[in-house]
Protein backbone atom coordinates (compact mmCIF):
# COMPACT_ATOMS: atom_id res chain seq x y z
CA UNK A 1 0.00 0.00 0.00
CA UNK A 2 0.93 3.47 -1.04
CA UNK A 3 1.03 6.24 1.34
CA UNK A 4 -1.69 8.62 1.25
CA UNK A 5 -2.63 12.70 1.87
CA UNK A 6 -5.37 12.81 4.69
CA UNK A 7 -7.12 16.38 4.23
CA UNK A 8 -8.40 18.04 7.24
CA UNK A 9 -10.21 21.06 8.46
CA UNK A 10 -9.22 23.49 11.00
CA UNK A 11 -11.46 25.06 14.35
CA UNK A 12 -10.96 27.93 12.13
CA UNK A 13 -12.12 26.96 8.92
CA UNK A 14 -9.01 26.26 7.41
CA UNK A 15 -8.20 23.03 5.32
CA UNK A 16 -4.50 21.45 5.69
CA UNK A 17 -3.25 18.38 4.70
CA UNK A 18 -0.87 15.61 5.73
CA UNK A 19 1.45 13.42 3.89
CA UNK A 20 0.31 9.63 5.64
CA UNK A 21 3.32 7.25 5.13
CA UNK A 22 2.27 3.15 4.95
CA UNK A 23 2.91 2.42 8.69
CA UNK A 24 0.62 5.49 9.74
CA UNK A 25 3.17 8.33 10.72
CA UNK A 26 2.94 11.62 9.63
CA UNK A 27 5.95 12.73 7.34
CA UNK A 28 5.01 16.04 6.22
CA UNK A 29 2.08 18.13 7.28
CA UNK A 30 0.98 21.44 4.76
CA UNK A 31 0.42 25.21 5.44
CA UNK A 32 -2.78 26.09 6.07
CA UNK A 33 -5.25 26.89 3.05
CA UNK A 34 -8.22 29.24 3.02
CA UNK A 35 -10.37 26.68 0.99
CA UNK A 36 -10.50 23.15 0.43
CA UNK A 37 -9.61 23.43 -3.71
CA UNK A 38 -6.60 25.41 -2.67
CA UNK A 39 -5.55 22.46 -0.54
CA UNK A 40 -6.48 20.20 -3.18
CA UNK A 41 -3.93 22.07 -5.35
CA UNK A 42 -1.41 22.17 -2.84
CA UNK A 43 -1.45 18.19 -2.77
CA UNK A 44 -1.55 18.16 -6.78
CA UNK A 45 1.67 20.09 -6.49
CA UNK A 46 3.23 18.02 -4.01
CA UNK A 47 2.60 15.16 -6.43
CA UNK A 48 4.05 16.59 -9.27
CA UNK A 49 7.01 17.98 -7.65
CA UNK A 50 8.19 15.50 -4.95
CA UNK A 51 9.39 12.77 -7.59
CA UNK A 52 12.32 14.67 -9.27
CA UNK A 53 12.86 17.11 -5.66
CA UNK A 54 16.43 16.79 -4.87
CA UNK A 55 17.65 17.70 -0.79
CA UNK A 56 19.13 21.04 -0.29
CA UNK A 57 21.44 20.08 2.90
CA UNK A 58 22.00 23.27 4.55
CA UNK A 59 23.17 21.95 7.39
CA UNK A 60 26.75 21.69 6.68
């Protein structure tokens, strides 16, 4: 099983969403979104992004 994004919504109103890995633990969580399609974008851009994102070690 893949992981999976698990969109929620805020007290406030807010939508956010997290990136689910397969054994349940969170391994990125998203800003917080005004509406639920902007969310919905933000996971479409994850998607499209994530598989060629390289790691920018600043720590060094």
């Amino acid at each position: 099983m893949a992981g999976k994004f698990v969109m929620k919504k805020t007290g406030n109103g807010k939508f956010h969403f997290n990136l689910v890995a397969t054994n349940g633990q969170v391994i990125a969580t998203s800003e917080k979104y005004e509406t639920k399609k902007s969310a919905l974008n933000g996971i479409e851009s994850v998607r499209k992004n994530a598989p060629e994102a390289g790691i920018d070690d600043q720590t060094a």
